[in-house]
PDB file of N, CA and C in Angstrom:
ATOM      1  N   UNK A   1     121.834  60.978 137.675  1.00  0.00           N
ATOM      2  CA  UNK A   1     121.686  61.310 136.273  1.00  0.00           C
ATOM      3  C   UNK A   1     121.439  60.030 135.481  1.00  0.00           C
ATOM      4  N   UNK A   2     120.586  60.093 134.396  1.00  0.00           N
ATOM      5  CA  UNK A   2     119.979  59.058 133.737  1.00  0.00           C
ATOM      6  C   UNK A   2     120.019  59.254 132.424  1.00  0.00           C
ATOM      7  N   UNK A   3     121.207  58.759 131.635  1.00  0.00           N
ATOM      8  CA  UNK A   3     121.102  58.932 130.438  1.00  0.00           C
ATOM      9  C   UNK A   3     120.551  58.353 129.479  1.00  0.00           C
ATOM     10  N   UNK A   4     120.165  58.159 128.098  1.00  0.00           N
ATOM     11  CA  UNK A   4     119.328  57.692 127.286  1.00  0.00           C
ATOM     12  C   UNK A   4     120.016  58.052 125.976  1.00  0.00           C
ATOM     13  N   UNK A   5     120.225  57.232 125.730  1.00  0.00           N
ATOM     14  CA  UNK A   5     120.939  57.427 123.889  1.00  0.00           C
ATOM     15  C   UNK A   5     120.235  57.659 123.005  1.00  0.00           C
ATOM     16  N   UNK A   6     119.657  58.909 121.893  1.00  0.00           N
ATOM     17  CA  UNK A   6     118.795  58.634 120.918  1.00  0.00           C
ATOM     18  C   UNK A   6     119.276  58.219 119.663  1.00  0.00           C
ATOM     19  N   UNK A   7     120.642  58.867 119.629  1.00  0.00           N
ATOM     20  CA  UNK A   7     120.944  58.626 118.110  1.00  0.00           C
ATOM     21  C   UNK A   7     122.780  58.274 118.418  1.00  0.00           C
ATOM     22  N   UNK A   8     123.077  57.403 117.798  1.00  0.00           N
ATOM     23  CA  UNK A   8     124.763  56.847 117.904  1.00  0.00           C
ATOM     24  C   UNK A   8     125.127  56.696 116.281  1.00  0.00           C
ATOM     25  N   UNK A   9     125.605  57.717 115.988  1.00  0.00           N
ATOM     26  CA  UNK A   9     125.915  57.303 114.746  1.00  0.00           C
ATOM     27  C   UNK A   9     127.436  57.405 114.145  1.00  0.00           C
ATOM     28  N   UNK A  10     127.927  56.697 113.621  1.00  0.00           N
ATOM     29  CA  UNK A  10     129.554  56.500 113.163  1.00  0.00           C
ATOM     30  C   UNK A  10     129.779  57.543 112.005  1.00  0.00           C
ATOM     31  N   UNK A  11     131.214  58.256 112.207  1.00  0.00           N
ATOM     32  CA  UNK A  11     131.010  58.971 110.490  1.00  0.00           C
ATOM     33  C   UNK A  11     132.580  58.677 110.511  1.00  0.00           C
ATOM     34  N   UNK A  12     132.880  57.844 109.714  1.00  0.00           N
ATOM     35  CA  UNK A  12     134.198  57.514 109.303  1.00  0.00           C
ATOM     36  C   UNK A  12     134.979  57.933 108.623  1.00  0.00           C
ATOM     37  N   UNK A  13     134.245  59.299 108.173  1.00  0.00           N
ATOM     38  CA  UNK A  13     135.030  60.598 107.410  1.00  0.00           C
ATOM     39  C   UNK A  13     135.875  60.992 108.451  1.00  0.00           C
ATOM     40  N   UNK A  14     135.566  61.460 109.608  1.00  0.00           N
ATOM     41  CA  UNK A  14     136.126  62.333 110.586  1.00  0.00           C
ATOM     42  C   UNK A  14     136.690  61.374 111.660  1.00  0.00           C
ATOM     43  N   UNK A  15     136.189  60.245 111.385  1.00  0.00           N
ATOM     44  CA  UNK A  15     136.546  59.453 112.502  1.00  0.00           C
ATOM     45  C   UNK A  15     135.912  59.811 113.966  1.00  0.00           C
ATOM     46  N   UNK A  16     134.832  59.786 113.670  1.00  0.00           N
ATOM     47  CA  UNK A  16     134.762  60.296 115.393  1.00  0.00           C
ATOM     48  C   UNK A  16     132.977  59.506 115.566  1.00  0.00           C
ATOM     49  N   UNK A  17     132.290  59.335 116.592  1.00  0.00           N
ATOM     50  CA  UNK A  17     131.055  59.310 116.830  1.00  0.00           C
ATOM     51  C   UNK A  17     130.285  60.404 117.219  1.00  0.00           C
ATOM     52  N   UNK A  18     129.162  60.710 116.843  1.00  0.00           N
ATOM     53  CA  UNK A  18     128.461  61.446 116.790  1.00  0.00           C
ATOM     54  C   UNK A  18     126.800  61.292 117.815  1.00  0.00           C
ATOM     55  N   UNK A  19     126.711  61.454 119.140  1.00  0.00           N
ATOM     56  CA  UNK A  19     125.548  61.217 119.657  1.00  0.00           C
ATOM     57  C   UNK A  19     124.403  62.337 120.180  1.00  0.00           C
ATOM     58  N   UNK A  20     123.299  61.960 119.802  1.00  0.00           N
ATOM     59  CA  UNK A  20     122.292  62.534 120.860  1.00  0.00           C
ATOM     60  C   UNK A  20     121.985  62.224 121.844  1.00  0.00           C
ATOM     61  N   UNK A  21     121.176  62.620 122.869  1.00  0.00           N
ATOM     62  CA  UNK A  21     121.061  62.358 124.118  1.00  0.00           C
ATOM     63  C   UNK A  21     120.157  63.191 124.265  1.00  0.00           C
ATOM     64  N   UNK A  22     119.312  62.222 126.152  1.00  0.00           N
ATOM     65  CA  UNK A  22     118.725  62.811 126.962  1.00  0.00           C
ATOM     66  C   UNK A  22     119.182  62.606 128.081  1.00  0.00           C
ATOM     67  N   UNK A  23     119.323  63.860 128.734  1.00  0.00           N
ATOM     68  CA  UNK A  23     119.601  63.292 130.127  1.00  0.00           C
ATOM     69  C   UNK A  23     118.905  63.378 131.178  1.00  0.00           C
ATOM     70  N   UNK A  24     118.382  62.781 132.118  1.00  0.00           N
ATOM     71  CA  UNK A  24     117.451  63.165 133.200  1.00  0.00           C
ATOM     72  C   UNK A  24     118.031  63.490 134.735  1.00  0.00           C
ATOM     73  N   UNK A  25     117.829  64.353 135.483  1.00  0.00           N
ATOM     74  CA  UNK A  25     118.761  64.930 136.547  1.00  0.00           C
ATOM     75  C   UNK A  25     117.298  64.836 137.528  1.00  0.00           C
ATOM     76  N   UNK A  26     117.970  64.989 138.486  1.00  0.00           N
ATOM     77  CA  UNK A  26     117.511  65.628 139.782  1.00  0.00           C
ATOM     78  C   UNK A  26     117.966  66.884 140.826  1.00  0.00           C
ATOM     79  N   UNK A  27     117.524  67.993 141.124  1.00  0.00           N
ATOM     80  CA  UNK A  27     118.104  69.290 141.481  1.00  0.00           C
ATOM     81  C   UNK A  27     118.743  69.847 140.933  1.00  0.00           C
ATOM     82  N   UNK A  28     119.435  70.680 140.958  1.00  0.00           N
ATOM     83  CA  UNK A  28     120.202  71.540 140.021  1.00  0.00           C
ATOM     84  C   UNK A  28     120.715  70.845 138.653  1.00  0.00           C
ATOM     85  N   UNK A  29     120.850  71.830 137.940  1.00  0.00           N
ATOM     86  CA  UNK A  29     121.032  71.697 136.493  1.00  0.00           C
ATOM     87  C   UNK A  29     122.695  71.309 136.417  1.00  0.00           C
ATOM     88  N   UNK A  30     122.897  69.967 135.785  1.00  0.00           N
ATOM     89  CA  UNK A  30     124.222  69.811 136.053  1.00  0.00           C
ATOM     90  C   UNK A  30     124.884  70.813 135.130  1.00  0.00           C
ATOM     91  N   UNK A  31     126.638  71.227 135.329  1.00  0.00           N
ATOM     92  CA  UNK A  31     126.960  71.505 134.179  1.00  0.00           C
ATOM     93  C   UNK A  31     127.912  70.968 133.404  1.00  0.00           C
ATOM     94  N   UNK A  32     128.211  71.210 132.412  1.00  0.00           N
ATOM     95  CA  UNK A  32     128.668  70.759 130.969  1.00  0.00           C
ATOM     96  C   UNK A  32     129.590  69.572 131.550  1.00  0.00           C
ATOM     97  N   UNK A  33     130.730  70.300 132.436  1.00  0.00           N
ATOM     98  CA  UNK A  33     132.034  69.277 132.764  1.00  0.00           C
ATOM     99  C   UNK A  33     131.304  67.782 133.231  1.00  0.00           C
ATOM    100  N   UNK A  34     129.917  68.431 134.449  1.00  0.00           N
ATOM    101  CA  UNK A  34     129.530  66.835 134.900  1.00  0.00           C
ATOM    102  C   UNK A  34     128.865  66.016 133.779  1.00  0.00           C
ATOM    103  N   UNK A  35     128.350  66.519 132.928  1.00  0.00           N
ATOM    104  CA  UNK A  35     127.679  65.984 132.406  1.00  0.00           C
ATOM    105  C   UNK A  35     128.716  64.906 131.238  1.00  0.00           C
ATOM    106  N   UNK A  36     129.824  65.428 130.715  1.00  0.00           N
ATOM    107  CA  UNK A  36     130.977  65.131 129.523  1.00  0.00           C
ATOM    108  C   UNK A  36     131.220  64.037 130.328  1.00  0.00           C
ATOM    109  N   UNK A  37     132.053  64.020 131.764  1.00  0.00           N
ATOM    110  CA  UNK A  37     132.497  63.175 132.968  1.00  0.00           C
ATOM    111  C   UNK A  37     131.676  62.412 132.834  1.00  0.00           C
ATOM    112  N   UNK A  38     130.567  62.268 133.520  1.00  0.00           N
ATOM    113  CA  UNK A  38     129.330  61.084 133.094  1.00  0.00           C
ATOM    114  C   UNK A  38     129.315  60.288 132.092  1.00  0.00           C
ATOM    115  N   UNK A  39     129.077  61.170 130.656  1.00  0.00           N
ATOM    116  CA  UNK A  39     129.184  60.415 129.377  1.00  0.00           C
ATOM    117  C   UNK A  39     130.179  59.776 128.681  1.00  0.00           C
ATOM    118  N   UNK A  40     131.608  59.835 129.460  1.00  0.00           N
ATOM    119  CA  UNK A  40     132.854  59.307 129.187  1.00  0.00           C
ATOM    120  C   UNK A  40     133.004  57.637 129.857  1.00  0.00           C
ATOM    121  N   UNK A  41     132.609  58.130 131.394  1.00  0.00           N
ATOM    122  CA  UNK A  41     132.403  57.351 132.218  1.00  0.00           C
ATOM    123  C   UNK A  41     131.170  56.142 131.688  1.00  0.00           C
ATOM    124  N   UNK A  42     130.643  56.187 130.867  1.00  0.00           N
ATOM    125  CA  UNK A  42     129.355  55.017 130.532  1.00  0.00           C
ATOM    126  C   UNK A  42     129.855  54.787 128.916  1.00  0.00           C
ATOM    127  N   UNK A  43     130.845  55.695 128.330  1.00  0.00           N
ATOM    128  CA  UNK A  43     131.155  55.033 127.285  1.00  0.00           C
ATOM    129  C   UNK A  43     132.660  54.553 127.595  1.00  0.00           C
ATOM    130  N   UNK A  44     133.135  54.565 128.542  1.00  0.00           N
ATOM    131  CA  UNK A  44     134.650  54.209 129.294  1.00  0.00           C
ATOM    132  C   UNK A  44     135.997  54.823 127.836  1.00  0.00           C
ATOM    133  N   UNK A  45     135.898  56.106 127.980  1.00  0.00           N
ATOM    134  CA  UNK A  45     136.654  56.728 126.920  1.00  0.00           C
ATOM    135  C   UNK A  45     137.356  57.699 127.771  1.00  0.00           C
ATOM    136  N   UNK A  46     138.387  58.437 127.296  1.00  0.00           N
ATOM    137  CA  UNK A  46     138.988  59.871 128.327  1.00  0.00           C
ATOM    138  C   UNK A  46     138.366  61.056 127.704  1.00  0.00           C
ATOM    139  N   UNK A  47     138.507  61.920 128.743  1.00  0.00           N
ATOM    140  CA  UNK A  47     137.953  63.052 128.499  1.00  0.00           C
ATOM    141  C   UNK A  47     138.350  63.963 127.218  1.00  0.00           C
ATOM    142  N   UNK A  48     139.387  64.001 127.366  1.00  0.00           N
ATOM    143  CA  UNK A  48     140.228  64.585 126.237  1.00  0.00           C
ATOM    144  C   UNK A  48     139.950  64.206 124.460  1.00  0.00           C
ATOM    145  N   UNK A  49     139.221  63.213 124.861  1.00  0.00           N
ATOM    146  CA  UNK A  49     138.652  62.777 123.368  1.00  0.00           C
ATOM    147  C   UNK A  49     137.235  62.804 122.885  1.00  0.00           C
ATOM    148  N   UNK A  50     136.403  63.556 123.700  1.00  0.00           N
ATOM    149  CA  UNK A  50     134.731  64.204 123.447  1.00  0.00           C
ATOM    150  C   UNK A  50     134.693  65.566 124.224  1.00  0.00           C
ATOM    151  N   UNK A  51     133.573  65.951 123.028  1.00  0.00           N
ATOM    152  CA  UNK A  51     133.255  67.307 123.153  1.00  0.00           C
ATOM    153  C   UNK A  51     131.466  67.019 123.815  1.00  0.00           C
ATOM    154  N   UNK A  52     130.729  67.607 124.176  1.00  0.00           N
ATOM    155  CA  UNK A  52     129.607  67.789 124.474  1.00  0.00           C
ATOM    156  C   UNK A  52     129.378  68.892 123.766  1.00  0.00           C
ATOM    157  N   UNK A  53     128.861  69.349 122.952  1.00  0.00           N
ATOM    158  CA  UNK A  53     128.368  70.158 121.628  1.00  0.00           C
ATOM    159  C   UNK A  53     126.740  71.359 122.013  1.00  0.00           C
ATOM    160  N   UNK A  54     126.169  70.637 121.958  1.00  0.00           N
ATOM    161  CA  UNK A  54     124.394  71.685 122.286  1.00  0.00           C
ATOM    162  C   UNK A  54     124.280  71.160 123.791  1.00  0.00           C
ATOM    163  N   UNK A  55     123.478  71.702 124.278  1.00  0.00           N
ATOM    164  CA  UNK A  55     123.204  71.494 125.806  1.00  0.00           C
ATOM    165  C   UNK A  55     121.919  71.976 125.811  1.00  0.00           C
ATOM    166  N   UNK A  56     121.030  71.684 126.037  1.00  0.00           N
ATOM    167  CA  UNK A  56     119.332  72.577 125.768  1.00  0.00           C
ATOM    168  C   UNK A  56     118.724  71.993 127.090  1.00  0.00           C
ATOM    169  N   UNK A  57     118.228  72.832 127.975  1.00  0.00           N
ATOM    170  CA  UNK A  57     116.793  72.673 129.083  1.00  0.00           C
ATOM    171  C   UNK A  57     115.962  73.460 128.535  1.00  0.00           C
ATOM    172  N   UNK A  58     114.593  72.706 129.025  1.00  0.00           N
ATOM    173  CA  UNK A  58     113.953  73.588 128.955  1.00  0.00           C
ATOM    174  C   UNK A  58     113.132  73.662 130.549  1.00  0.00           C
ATOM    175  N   UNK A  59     112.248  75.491 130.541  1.00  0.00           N
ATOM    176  CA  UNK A  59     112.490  75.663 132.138  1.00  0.00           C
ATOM    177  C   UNK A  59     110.809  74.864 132.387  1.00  0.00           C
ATOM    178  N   UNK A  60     111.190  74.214 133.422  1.00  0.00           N
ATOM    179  CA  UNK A  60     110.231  73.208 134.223  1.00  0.00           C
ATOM    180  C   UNK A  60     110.689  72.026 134.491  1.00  0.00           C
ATOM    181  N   UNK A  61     111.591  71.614 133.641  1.00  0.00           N
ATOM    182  CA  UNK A  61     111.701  70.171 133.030  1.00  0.00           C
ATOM    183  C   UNK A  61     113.316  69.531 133.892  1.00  0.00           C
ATOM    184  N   UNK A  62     113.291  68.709 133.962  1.00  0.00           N
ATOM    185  CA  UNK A  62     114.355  68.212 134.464  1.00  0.00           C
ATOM    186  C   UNK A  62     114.727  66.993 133.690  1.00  0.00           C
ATOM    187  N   UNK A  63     115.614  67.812 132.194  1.00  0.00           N
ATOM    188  CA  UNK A  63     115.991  66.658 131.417  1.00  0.00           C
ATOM    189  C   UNK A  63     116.731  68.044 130.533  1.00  0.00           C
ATOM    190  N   UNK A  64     118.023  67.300 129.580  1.00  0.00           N
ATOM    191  CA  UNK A  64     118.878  67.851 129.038  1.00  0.00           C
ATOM    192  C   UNK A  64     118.473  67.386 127.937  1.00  0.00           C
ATOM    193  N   UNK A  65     118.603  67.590 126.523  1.00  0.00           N
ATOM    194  CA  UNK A  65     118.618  67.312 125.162  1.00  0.00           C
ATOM    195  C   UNK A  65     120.133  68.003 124.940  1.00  0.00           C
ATOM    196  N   UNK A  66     121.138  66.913 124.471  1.00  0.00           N
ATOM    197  CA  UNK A  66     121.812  67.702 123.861  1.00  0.00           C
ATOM    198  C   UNK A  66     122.681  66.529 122.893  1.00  0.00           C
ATOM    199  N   UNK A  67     123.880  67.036 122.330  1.00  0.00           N
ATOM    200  CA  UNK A  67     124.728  65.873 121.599  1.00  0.00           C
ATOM    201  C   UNK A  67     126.120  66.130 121.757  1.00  0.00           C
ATOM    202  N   UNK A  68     126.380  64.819 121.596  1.00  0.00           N
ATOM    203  CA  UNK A  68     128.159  64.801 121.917  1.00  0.00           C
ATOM    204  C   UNK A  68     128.971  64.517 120.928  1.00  0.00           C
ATOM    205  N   UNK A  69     129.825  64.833 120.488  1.00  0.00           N
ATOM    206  CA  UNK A  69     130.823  63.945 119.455  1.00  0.00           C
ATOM    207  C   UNK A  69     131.938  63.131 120.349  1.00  0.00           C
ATOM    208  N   UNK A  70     132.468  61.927 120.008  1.00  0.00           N
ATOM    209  CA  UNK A  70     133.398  61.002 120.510  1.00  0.00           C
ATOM    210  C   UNK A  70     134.736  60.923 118.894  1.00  0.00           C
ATOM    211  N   UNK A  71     136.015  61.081 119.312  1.00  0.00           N
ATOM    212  CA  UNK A  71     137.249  61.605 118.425  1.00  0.00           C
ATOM    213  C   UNK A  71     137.979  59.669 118.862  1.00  0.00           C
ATOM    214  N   UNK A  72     138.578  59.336 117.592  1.00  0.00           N
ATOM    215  CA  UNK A  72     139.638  58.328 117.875  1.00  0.00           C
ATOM    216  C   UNK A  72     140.518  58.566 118.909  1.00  0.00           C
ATOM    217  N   UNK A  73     141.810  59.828 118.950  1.00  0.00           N
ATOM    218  CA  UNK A  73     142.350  60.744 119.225  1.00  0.00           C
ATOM    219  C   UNK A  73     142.319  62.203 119.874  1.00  0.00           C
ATOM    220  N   UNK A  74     142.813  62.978 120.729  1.00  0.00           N
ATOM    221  CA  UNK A  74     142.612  64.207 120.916  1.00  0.00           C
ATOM    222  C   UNK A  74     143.195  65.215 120.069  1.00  0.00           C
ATOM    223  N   UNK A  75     144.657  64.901 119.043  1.00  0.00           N
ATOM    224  CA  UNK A  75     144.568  65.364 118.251  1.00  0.00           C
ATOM    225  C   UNK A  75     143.771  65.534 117.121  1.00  0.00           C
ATOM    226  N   UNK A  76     142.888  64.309 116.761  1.00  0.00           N
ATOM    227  CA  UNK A  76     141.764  64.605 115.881  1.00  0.00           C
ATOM    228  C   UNK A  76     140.667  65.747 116.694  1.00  0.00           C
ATOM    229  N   UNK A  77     140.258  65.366 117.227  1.00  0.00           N
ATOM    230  CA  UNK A  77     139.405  66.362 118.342  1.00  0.00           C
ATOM    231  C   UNK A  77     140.076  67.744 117.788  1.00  0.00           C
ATOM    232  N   UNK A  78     141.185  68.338 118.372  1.00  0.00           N
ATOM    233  CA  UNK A  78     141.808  69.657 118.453  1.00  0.00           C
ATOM    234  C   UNK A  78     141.953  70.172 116.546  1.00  0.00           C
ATOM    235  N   UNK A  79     142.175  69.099 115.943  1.00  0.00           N
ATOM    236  CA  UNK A  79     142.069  69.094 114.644  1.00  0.00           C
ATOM    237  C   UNK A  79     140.942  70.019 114.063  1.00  0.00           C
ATOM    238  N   UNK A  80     139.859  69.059 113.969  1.00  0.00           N
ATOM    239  CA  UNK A  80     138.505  69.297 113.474  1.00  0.00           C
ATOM    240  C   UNK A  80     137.694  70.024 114.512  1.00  0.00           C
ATOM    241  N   UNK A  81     137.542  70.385 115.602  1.00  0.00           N
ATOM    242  CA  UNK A  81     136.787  71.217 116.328  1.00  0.00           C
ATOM    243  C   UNK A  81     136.731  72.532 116.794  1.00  0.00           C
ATOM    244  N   UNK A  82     136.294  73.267 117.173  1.00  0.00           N
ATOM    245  CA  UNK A  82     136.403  74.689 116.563  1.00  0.00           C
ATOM    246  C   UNK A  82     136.679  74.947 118.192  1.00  0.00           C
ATOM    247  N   UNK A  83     137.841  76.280 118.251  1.00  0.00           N
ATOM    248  CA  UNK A  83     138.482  76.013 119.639  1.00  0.00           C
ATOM    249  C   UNK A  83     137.754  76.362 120.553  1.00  0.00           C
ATOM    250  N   UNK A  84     136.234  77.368 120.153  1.00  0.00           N
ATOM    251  CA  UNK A  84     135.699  77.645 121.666  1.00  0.00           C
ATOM    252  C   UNK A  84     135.207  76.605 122.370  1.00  0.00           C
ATOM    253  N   UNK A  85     134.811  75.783 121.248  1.00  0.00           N
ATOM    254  CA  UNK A  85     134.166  74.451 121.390  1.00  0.00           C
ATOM    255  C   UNK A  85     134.815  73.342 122.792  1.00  0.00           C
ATOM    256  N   UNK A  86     135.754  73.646 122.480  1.00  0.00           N
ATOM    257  CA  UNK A  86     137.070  72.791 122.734  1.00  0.00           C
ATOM    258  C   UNK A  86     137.324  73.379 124.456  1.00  0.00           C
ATOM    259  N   UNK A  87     137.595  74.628 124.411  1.00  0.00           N
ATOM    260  CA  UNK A  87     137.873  75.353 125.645  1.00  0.00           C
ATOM    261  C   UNK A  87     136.339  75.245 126.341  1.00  0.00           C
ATOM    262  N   UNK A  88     135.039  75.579 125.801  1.00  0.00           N
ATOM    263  CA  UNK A  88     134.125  75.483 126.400  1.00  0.00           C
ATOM    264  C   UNK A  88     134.279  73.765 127.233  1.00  0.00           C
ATOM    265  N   UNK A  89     134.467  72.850 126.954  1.00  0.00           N
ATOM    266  CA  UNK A  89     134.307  71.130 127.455  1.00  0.00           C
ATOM    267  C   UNK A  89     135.538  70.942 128.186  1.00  0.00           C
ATOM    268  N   UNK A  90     136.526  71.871 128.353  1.00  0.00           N
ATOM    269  CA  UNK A  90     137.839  71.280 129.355  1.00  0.00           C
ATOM    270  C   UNK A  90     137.356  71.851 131.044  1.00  0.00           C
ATOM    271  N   UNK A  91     138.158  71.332 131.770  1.00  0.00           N
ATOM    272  CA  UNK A  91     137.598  71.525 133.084  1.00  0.00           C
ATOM    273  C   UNK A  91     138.253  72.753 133.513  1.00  0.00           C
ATOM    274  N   UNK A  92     137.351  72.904 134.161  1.00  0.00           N
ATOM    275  CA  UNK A  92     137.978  74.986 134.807  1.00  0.00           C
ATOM    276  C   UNK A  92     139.171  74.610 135.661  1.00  0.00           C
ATOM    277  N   UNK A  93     140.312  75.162 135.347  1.00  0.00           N
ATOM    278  CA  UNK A  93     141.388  75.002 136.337  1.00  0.00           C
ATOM    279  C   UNK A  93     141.160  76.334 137.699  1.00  0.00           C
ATOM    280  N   UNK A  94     141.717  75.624 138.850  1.00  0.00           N
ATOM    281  CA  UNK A  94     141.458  76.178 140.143  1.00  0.00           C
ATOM    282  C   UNK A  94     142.617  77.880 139.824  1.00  0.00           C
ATOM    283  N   UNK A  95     142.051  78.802 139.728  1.00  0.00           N
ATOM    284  CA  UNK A  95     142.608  80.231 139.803  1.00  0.00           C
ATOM    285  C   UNK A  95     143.695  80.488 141.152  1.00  0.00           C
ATOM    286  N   UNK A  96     145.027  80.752 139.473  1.00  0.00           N
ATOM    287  CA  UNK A  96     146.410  81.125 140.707  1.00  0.00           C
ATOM    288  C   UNK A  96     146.022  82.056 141.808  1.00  0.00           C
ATOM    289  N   UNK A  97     146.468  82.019 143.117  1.00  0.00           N
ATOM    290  CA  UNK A  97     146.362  82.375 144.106  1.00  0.00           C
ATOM    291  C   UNK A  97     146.781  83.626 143.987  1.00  0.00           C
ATOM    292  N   UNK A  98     146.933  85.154 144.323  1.00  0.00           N
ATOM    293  CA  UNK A  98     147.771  86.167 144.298  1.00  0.00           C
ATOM    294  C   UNK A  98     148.898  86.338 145.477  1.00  0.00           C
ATOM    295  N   UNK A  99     149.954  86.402 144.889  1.00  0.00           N
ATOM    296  CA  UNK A  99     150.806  86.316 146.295  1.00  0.00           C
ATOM    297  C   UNK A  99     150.800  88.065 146.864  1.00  0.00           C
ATOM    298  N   UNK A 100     150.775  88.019 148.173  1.00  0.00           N
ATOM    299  CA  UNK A 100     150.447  89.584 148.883  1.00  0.00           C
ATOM    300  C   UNK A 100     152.203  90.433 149.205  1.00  0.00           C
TER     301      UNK A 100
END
């Protein structure tokens, strides 16, 4: 995966950063979690403190357009972000087992 920054912009109202992006992949279409993981990982931040927001392919293409916000805090995050938002970018926990 090959990311590309278009737009980094600060808003010191909310405290948080605000980015666009492209991303360029190879084979399957990553999803959201790899992609957040990635973008944490190259801005060396925790997960818990960005959302990945739009996510857009388009079909042929092997490149993502989308944007991220970056939070001081995860309570700012949980604050200001709207919860599907929030639940959509956390990682899928592995499903309790049923006991027989």
């Amino acid at each position: 995966m090959d990311f590309e920054f278009t737009r980094d912009n600060e808003n010191k109202l909310l405290n948080r950063t605000e980015l666009e992006f492209v991303l360029k992949y190879e084979g399957a279409t990553p999803s959201r979690q790899d992609v957040l993981g990635k973008l944490c990982a190259l801005r060396n931040i925790e997960t818990e403190k960005c959302v990945v927001d739009s996510f857009k392919c388009e079909f042929g293409k092997q490149e993502i357009k989308g944007t991220a916000r970056i939070y001081g805090s995860a309570d700012e995050l949980k604050a200001t972000e709207l919860e599907y938002v929030v639940k959509r970018c956390q990682a899928k926990e592995a499903a309790p087992a049923e006991e027989a």
